[in-house]
Protein backbone atom coordinates (compact mmCIF):
# COMPACT_ATOMS: atom_id res chain seq x y z
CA UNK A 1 -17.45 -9.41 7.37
CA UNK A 2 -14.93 -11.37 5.01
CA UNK A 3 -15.98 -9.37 2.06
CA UNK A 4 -15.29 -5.80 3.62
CA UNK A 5 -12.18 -7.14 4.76
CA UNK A 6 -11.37 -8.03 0.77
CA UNK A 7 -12.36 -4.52 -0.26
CA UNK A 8 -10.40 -2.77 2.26
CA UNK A 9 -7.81 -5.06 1.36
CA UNK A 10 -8.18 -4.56 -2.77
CA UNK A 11 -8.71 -0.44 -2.03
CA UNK A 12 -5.27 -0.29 -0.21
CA UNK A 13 -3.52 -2.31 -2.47
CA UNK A 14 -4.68 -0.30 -5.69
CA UNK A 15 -3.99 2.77 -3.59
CA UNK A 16 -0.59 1.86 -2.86
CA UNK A 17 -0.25 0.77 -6.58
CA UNK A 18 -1.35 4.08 -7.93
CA UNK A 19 0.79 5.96 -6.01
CA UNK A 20 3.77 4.01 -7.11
CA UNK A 21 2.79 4.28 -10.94
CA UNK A 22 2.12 8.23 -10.43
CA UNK A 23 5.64 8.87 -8.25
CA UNK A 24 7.99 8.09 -11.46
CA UNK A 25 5.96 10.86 -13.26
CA UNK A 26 7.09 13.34 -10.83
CA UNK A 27 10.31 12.71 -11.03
CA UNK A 28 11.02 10.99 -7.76
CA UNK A 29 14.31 9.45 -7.38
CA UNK A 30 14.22 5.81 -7.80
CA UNK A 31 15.97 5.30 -4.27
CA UNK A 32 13.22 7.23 -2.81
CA UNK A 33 10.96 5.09 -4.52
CA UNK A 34 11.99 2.21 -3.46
CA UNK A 35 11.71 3.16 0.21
CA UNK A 36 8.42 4.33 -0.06
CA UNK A 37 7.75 0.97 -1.66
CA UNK A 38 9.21 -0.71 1.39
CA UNK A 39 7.30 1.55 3.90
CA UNK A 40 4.27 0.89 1.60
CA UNK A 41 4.38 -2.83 2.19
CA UNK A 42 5.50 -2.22 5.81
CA UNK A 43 1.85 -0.07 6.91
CA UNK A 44 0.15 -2.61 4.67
CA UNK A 45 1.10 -5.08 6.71
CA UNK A 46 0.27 -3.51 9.89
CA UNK A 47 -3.03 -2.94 8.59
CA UNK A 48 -3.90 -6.45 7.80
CA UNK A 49 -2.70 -7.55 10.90
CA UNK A 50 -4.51 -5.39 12.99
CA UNK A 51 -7.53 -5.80 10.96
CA UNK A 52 -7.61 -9.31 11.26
CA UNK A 53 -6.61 -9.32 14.99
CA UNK A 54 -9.87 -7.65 15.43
């Protein structure tokens, strides 16, 4: 249970990271990068809330 919690946890997150390394290669602005960060970190932490509620 623990450890598919982990890998959910470590798929997000690298997710999230790869997105973040592949937006500056588009040319994104870096203020819409940085709110995409924030809304990133935001639905991460929804996630692992509601995951761990359950």
């Amino acid at each position: 249970m623990e450890l598919n919690i982990i890998k959910s946890i470590t798929k997000s997150f690298s997710r999230i990271v790869n997105l973040l390394l592949i937006m500056p290669l588009f040319g994104v602005p870096l203020n819409l990068k940085a709110q995409s960060s924030v809304e990133f970190m935001e639905m991460s932490k929804m996630m692992l809330s509601s995951r761990f509620t359950l």
